[in-house]
C-alpha atoms as a PDB file:
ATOM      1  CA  UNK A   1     -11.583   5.973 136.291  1.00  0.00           C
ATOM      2  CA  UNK A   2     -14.775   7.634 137.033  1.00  0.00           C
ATOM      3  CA  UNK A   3     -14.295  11.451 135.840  1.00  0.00           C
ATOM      4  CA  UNK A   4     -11.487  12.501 133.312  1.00  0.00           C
ATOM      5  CA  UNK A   5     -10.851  15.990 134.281  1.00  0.00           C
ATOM      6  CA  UNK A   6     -10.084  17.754 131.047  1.00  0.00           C
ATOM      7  CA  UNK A   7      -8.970  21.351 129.423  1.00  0.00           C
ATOM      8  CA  UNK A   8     -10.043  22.767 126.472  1.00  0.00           C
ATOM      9  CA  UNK A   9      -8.389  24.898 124.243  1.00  0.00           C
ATOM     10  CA  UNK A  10      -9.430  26.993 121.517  1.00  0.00           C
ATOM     11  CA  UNK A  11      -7.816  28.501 119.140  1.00  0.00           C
ATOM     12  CA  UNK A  12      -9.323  31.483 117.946  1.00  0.00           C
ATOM     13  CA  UNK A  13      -8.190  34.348 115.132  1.00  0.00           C
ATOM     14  CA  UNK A  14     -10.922  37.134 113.760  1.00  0.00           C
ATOM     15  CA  UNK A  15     -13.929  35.242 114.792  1.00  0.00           C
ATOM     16  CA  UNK A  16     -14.577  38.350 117.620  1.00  0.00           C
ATOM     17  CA  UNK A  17     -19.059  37.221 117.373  1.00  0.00           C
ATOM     18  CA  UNK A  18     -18.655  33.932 115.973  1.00  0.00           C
ATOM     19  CA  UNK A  19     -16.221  32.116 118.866  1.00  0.00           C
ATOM     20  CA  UNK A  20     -18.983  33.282 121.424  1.00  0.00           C
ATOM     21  CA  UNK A  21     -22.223  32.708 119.132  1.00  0.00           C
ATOM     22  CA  UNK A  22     -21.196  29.267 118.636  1.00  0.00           C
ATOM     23  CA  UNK A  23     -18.308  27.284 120.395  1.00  0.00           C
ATOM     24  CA  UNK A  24     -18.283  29.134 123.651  1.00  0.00           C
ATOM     25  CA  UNK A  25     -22.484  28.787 123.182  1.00  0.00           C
ATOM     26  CA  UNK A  26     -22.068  24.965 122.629  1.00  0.00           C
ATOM     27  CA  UNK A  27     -19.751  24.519 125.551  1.00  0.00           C
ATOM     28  CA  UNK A  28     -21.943  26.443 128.028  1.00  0.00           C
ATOM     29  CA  UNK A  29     -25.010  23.852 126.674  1.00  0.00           C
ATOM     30  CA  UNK A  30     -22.901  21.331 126.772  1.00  0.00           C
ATOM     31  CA  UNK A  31     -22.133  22.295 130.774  1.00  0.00           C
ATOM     32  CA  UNK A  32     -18.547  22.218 130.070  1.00  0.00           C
ATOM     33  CA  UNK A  33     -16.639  23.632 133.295  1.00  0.00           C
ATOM     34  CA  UNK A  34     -15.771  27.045 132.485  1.00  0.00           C
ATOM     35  CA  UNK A  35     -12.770  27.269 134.648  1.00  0.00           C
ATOM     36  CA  UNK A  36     -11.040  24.372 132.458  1.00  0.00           C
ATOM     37  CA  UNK A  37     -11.531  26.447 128.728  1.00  0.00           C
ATOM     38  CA  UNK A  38      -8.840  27.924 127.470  1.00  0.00           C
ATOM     39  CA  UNK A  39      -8.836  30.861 124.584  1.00  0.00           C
ATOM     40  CA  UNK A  40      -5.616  30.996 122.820  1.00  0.00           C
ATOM     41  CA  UNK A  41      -5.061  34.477 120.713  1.00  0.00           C
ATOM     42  CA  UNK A  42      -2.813  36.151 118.631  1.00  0.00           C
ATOM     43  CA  UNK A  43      -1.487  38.757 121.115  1.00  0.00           C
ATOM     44  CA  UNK A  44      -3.039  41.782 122.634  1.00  0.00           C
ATOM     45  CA  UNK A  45      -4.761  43.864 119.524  1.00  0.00           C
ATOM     46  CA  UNK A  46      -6.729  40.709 118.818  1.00  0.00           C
ATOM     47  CA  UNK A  47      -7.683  40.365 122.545  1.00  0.00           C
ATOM     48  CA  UNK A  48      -8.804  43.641 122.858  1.00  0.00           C
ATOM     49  CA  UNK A  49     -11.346  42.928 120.330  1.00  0.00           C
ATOM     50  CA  UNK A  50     -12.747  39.742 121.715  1.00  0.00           C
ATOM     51  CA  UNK A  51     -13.068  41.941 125.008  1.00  0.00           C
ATOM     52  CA  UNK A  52     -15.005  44.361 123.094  1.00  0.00           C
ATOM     53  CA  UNK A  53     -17.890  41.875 121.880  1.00  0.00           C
ATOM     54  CA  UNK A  54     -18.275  39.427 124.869  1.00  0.00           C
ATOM     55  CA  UNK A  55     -17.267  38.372 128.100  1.00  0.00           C
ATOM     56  CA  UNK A  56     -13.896  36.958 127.312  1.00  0.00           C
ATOM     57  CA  UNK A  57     -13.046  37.588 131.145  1.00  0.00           C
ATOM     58  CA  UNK A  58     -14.598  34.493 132.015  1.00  0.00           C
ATOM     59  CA  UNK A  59     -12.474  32.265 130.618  1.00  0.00           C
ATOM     60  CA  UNK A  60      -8.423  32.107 131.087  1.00  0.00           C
ATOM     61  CA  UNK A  61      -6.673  33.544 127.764  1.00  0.00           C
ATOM     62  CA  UNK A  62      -3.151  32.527 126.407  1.00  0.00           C
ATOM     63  CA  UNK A  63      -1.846  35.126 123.880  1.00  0.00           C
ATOM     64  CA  UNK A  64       0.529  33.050 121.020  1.00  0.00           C
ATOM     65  CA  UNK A  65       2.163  35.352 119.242  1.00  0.00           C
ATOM     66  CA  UNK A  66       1.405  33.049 116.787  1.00  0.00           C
ATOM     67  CA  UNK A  67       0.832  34.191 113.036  1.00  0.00           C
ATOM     68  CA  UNK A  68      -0.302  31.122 111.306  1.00  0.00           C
ATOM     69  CA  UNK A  69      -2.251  28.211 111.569  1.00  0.00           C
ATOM     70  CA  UNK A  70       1.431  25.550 112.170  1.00  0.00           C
ATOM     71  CA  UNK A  71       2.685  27.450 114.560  1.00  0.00           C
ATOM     72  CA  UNK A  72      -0.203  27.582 116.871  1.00  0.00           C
ATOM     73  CA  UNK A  73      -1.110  24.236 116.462  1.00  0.00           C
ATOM     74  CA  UNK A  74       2.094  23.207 117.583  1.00  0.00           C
ATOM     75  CA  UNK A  75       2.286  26.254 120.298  1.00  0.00           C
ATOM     76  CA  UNK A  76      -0.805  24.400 121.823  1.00  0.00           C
ATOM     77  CA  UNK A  77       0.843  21.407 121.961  1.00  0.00           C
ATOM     78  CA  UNK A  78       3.818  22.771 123.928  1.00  0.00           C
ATOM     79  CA  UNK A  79       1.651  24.552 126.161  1.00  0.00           C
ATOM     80  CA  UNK A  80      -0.009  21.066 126.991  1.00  0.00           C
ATOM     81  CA  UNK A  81       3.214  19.477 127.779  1.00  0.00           C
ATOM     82  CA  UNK A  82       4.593  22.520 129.581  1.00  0.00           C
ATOM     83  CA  UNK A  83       1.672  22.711 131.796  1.00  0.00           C
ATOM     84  CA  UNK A  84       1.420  19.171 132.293  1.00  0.00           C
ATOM     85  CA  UNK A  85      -2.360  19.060 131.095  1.00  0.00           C
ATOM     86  CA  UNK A  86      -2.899  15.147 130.676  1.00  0.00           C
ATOM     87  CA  UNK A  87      -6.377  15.649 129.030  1.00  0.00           C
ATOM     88  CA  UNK A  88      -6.942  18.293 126.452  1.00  0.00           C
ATOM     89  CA  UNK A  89     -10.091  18.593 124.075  1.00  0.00           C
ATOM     90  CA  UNK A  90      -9.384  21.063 121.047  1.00  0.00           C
ATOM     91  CA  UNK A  91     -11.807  22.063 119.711  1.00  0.00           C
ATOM     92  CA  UNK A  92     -12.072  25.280 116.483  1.00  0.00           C
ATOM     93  CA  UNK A  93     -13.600  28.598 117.287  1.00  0.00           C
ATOM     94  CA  UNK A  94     -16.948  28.228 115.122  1.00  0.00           C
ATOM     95  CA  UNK A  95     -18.354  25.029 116.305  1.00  0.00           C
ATOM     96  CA  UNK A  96     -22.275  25.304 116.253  1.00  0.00           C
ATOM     97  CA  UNK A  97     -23.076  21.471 117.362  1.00  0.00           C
ATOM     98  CA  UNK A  98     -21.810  17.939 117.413  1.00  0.00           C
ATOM     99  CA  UNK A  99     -24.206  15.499 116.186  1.00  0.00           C
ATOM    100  CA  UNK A 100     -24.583  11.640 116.561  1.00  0.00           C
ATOM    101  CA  UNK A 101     -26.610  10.269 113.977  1.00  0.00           C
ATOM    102  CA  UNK A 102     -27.867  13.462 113.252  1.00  0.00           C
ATOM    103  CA  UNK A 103     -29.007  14.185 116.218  1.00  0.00           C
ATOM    104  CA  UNK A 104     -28.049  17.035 118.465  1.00  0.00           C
ATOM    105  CA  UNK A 105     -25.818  16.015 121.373  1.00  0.00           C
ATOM    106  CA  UNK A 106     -26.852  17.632 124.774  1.00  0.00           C
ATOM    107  CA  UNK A 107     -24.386  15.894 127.127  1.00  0.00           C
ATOM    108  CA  UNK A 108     -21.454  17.168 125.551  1.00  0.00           C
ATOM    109  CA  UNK A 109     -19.569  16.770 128.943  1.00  0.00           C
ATOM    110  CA  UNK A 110     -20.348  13.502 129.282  1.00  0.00           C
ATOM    111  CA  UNK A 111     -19.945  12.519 126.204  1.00  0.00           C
ATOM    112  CA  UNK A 112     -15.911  13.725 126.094  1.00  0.00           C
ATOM    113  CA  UNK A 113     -15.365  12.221 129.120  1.00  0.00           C
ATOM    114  CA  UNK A 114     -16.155   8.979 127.043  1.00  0.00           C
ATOM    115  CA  UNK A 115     -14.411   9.863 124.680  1.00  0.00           C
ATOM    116  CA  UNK A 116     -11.189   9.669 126.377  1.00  0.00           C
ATOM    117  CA  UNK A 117     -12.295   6.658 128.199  1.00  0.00           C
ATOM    118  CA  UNK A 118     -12.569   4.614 125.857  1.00  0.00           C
ATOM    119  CA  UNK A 119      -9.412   6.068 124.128  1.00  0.00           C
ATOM    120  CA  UNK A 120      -7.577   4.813 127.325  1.00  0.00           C
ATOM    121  CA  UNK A 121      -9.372   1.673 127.052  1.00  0.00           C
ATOM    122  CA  UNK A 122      -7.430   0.965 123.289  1.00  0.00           C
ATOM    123  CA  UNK A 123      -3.912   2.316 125.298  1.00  0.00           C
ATOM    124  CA  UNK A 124      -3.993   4.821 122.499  1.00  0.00           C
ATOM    125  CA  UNK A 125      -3.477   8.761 123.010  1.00  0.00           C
ATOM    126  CA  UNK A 126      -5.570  10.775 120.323  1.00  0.00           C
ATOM    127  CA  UNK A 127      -9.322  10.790 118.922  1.00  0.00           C
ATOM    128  CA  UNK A 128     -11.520  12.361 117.045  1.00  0.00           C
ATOM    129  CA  UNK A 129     -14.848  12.567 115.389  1.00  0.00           C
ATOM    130  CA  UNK A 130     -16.474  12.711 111.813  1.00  0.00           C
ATOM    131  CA  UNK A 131     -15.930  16.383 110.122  1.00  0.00           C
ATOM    132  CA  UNK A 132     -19.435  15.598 108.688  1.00  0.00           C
ATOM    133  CA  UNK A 133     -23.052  15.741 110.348  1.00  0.00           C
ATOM    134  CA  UNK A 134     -24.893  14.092 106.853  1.00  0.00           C
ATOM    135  CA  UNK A 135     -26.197  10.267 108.212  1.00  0.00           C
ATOM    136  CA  UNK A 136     -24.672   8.946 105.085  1.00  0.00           C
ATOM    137  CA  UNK A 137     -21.151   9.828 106.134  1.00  0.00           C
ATOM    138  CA  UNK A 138     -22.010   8.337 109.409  1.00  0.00           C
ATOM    139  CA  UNK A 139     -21.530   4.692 111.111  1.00  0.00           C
ATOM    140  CA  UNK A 140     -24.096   3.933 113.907  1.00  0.00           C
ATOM    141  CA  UNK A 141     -21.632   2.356 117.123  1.00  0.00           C
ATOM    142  CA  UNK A 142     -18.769   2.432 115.300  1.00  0.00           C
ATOM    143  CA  UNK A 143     -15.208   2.910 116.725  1.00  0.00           C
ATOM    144  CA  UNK A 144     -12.402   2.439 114.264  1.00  0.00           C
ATOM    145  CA  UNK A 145      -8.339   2.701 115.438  1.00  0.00           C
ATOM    146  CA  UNK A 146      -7.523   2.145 111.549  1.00  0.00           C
ATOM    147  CA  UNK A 147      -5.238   5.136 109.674  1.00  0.00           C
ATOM    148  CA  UNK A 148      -8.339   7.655 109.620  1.00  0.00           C
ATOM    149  CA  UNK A 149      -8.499  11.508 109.407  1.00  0.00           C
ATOM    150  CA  UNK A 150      -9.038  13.230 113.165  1.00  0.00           C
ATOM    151  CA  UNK A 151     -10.351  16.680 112.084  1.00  0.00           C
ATOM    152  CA  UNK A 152      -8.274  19.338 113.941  1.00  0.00           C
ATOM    153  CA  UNK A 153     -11.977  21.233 114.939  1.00  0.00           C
ATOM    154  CA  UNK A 154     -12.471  18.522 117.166  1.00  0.00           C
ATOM    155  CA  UNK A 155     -10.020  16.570 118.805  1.00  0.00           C
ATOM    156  CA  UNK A 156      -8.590  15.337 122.047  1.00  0.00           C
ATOM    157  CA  UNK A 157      -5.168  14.616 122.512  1.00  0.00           C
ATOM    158  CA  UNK A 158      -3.996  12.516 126.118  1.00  0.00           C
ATOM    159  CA  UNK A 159      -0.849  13.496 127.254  1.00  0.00           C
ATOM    160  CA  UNK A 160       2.496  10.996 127.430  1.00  0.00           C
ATOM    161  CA  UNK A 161       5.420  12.818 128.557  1.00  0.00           C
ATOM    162  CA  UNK A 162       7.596   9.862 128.222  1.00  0.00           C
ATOM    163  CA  UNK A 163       6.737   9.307 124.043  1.00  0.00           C
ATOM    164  CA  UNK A 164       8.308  11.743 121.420  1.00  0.00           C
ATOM    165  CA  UNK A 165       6.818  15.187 120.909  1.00  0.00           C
ATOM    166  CA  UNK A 166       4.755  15.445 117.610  1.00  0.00           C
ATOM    167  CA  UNK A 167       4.898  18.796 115.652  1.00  0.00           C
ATOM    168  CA  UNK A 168       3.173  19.609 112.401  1.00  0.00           C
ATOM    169  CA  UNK A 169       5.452  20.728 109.577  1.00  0.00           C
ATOM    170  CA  UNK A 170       2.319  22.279 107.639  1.00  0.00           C
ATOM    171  CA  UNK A 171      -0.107  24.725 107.741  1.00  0.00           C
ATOM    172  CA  UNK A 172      -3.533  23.686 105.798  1.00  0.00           C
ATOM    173  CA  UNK A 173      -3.540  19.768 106.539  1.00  0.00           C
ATOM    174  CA  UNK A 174      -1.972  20.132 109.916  1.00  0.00           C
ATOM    175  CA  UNK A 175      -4.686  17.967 110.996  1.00  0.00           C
ATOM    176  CA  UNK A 176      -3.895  15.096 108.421  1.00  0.00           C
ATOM    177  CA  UNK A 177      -0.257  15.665 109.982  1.00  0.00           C
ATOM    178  CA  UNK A 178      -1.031  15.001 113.454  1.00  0.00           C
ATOM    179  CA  UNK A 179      -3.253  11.791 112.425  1.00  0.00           C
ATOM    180  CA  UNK A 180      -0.724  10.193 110.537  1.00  0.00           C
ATOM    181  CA  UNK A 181       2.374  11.006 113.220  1.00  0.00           C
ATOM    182  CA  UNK A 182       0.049   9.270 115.694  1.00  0.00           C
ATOM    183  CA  UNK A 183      -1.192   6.578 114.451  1.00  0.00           C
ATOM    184  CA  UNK A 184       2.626   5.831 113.386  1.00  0.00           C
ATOM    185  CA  UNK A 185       3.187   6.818 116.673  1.00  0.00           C
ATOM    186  CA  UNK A 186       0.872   5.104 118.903  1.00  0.00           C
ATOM    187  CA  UNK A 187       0.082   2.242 116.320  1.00  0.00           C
ATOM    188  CA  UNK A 188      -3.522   3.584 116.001  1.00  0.00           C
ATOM    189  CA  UNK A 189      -6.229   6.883 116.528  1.00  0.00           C
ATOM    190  CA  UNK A 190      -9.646   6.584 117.769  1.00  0.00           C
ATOM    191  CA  UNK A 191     -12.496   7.807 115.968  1.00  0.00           C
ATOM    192  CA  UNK A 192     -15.729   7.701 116.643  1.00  0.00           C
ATOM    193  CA  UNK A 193     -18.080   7.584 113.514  1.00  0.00           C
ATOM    194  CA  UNK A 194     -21.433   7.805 114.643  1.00  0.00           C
ATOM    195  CA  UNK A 195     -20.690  11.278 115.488  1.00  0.00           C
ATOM    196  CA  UNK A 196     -20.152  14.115 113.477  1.00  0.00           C
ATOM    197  CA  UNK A 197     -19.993  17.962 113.746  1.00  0.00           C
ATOM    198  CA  UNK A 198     -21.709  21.378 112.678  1.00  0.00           C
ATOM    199  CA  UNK A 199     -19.780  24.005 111.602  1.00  0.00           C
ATOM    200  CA  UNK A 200     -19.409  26.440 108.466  1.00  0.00           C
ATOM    201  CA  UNK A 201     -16.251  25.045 106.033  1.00  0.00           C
ATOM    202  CA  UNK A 202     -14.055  28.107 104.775  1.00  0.00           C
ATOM    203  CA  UNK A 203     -15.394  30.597 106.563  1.00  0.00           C
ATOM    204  CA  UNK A 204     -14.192  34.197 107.311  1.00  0.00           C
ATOM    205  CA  UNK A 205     -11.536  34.672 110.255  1.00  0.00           C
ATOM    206  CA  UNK A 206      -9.487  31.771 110.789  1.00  0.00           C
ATOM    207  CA  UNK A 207      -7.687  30.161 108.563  1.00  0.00           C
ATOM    208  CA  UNK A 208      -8.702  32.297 105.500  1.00  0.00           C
ATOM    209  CA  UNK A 209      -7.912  35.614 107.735  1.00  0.00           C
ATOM    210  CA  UNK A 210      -4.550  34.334 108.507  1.00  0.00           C
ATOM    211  CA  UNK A 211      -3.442  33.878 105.487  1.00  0.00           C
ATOM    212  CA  UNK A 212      -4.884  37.014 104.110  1.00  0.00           C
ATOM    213  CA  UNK A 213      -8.494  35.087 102.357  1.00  0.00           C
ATOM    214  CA  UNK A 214     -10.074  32.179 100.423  1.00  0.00           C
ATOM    215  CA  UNK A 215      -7.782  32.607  97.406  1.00  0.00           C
ATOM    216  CA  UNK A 216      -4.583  32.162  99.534  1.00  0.00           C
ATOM    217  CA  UNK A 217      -5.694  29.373 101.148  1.00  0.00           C
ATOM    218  CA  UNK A 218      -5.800  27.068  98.317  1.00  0.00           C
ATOM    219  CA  UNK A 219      -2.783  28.261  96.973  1.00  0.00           C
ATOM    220  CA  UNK A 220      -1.576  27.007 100.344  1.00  0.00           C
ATOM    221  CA  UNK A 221      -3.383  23.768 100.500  1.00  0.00           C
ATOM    222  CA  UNK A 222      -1.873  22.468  96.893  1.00  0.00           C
ATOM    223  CA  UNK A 223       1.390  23.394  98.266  1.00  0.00           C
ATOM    224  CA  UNK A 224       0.848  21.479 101.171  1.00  0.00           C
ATOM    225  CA  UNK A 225      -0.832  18.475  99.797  1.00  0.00           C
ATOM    226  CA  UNK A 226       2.640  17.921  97.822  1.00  0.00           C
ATOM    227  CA  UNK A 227       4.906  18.260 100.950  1.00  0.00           C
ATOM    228  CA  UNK A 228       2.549  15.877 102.585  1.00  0.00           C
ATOM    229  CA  UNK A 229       2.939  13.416  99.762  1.00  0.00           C
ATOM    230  CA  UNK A 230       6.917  13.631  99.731  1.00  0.00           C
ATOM    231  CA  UNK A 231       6.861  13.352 103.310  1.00  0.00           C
ATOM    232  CA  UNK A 232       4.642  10.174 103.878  1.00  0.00           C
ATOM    233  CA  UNK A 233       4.588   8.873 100.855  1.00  0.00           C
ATOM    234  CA  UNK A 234       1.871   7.153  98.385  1.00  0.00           C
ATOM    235  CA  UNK A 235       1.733   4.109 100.301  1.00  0.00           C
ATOM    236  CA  UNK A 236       0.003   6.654 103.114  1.00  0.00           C
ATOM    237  CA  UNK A 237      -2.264   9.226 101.313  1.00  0.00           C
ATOM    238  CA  UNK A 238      -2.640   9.980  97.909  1.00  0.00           C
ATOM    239  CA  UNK A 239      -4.084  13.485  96.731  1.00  0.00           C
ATOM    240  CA  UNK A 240      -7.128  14.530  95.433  1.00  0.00           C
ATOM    241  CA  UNK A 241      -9.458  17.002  94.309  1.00  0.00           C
ATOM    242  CA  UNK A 242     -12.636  18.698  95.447  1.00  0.00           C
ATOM    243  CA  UNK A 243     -14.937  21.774  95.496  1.00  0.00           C
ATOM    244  CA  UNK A 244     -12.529  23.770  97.853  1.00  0.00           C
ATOM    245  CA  UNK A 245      -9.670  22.802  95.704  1.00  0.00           C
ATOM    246  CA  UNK A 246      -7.225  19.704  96.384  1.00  0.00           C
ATOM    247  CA  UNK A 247      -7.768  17.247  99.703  1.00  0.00           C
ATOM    248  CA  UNK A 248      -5.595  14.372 101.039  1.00  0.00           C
ATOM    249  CA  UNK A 249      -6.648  10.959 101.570  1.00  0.00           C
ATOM    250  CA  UNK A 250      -5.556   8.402 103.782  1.00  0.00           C
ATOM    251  CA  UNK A 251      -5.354   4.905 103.341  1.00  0.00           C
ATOM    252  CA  UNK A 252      -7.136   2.742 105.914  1.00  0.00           C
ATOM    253  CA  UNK A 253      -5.282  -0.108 105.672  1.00  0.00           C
ATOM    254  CA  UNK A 254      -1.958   1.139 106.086  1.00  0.00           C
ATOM    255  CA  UNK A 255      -0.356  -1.015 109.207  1.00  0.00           C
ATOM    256  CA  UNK A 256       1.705  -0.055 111.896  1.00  0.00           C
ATOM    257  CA  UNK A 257       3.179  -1.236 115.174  1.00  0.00           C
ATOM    258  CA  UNK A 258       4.144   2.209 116.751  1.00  0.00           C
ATOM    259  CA  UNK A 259       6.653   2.949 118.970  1.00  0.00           C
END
C-alpha cells in the first residue's frame, strides 16, 4: 500500500484561539489535506464561537451534543464506524508539535502515513506516540506492541468492522481505557517511542472546562483511577501518584492473545 488515505478528527471544547494557534497550525505545516480534518463540537453556541475567531469554514464540523470528555470519545468512535472511515488520526485541540528525538517533525503527513503502515505491518489496529518531548523519556528506533499507554492527544485508530466495538466507561483515563481494551483486544498496540509530542498539560478549555476547572478534574481522576483498578485489575495497572494528582500505570509485561 502506497498512500493510506486518512481522517482526522479533533475534538475540541473552549479552546476558540488555541485549536487554530496550534493543532490546526501544525496540521497546515504538516500539509495535512484539509478536506480530510474533522472538528467535532459541542453543539451550536460553541460553534458560533470558533466561527467568531477563525476560519472554521474550512474544515467539515460535527456538532456532539456531547457534554463530557467519555461520551465524545466514544461519539467519535461511532462516527468512525458509522461512516465507514478505515483510517482515523485523533489528535487533541492544543497540539503545538510532535517531536522525534527532540526534534521538530516537518513531514507530519508522511510520517502518519507510516504510522499506520507499519501498524498494518504488526496486523494490529491502534498506535500511538510518547505524551513526552524530553530525550530522556525517549527511545531512538524503537517500536514496542507490549501493554503501553497510547495518549488519547495523539492517536490513530484502523478500523475493523468485523471485531467488537470498544467504548470507554471513564472520563479522565479514557485513554488508558482504550489502550488496555486493545491490546486485550488485538493482542497488542503500537507505539512509537522515538517520538513524542508538544503540548501544554492541564490547560484551560478542555477537559478542565468540561468539568467546570482544575479542582474538578482531580476529584475526577481519583475516582476514576479506582474504577479502572476494579475493572482491570492489579495484575494490569496499579495506581499512583504525581504532581497533577493520582496517574495509572500499566504493566508491560502483561500477556495476551486477543481475540
Amino acid at each position: 500500500m502506497d498512500y493510506i488515505d486518512y481522517y482526522v478528527y479533533i475534538p475540541s471544547y473552549q479552546r476558540y484561539d488555541v485549536l487554530y494557534e496550534t493543532t490546526l497550525d501544525l496540521l497546515d505545516r504538516g500539509e495535512v489535506d484539509p478536506t480530510r480534518i474533522i472538528v467535532f463540537l459541542k453543539d451550536e453556541e460553541e460553534y458560533d464561537k470558533y466561527v467568531e475567531r477563525g476560519n472554521l469554514y474550512l474544515y467539515e464540523v460535527v456538532l456532539t451534543n456531547c457534554s463530557n470528555i467519555k461520551d465524545t470519545r466514544n461519539f467519535l468512535r461511532l462516527h468512525q464506524r458509522s461512516n465507514k472511515h478505515k483510517y482515523v488520526l485523533q489528535i487533541d485541540d492544543d497540539i503545538e508539535d510532535i517531536v522525534c528525538m527532540g526534534k521538530k517533525v516537518e513531514e507530519l503527513d508522511t510520517l502518519i502515513q507510516k504510522f499506520f503502515m507499519e501498524t498494518l505491518d504488526r496486523n494490529l489496529w491502534f498506535w500511538g506516540i510518547t505524551p513526552y518531548q524530553n530525550n530522556y523519556f525517549l527511545r531512538e528506533n524503537h517500536i514496542s506492541t507490549n501493554l503501553n499507554y497510547i495518549c488519547g492527544a495523539f492517536n490513530g485508530h484502523i478500523l475493523d468492522e468485523d471485531r467488537p466495538e470498544i467504548k470507554t466507561e471513564v472520563g479522565h483515563f479514557e485513554d488508558f481505557y482504550f489502550s488496555i481494551g486493545h491490546f486485550l483486544r488485538d493482542g497488542g498496540v503500537v507505539r512509537f517511542n522515538s517520538y513524542g509530542l508538544v503540548t501544554k498539560l492541564f490547560g484551560d478549555g478542555g477537559i478542565c472546562g468540561s468539568l467546570g476547572g482544575k479542582n474538578n478534574r482531580k476529584q475526577e481522576m481519583a475516582e476514576n483511577a479506582e474504577i479502572m483498578a476494579d475493572t482491570f485489575g492489579k495484575d494490569i495497572l496499579t495506581i499512583t501518584s504525581n504532581k497533577w494528582g493520582v496517574g495509572l500505570k500499566l504493566n508491560s509485561k502483561y500477556k495476551s492473545n486477543g481475540i
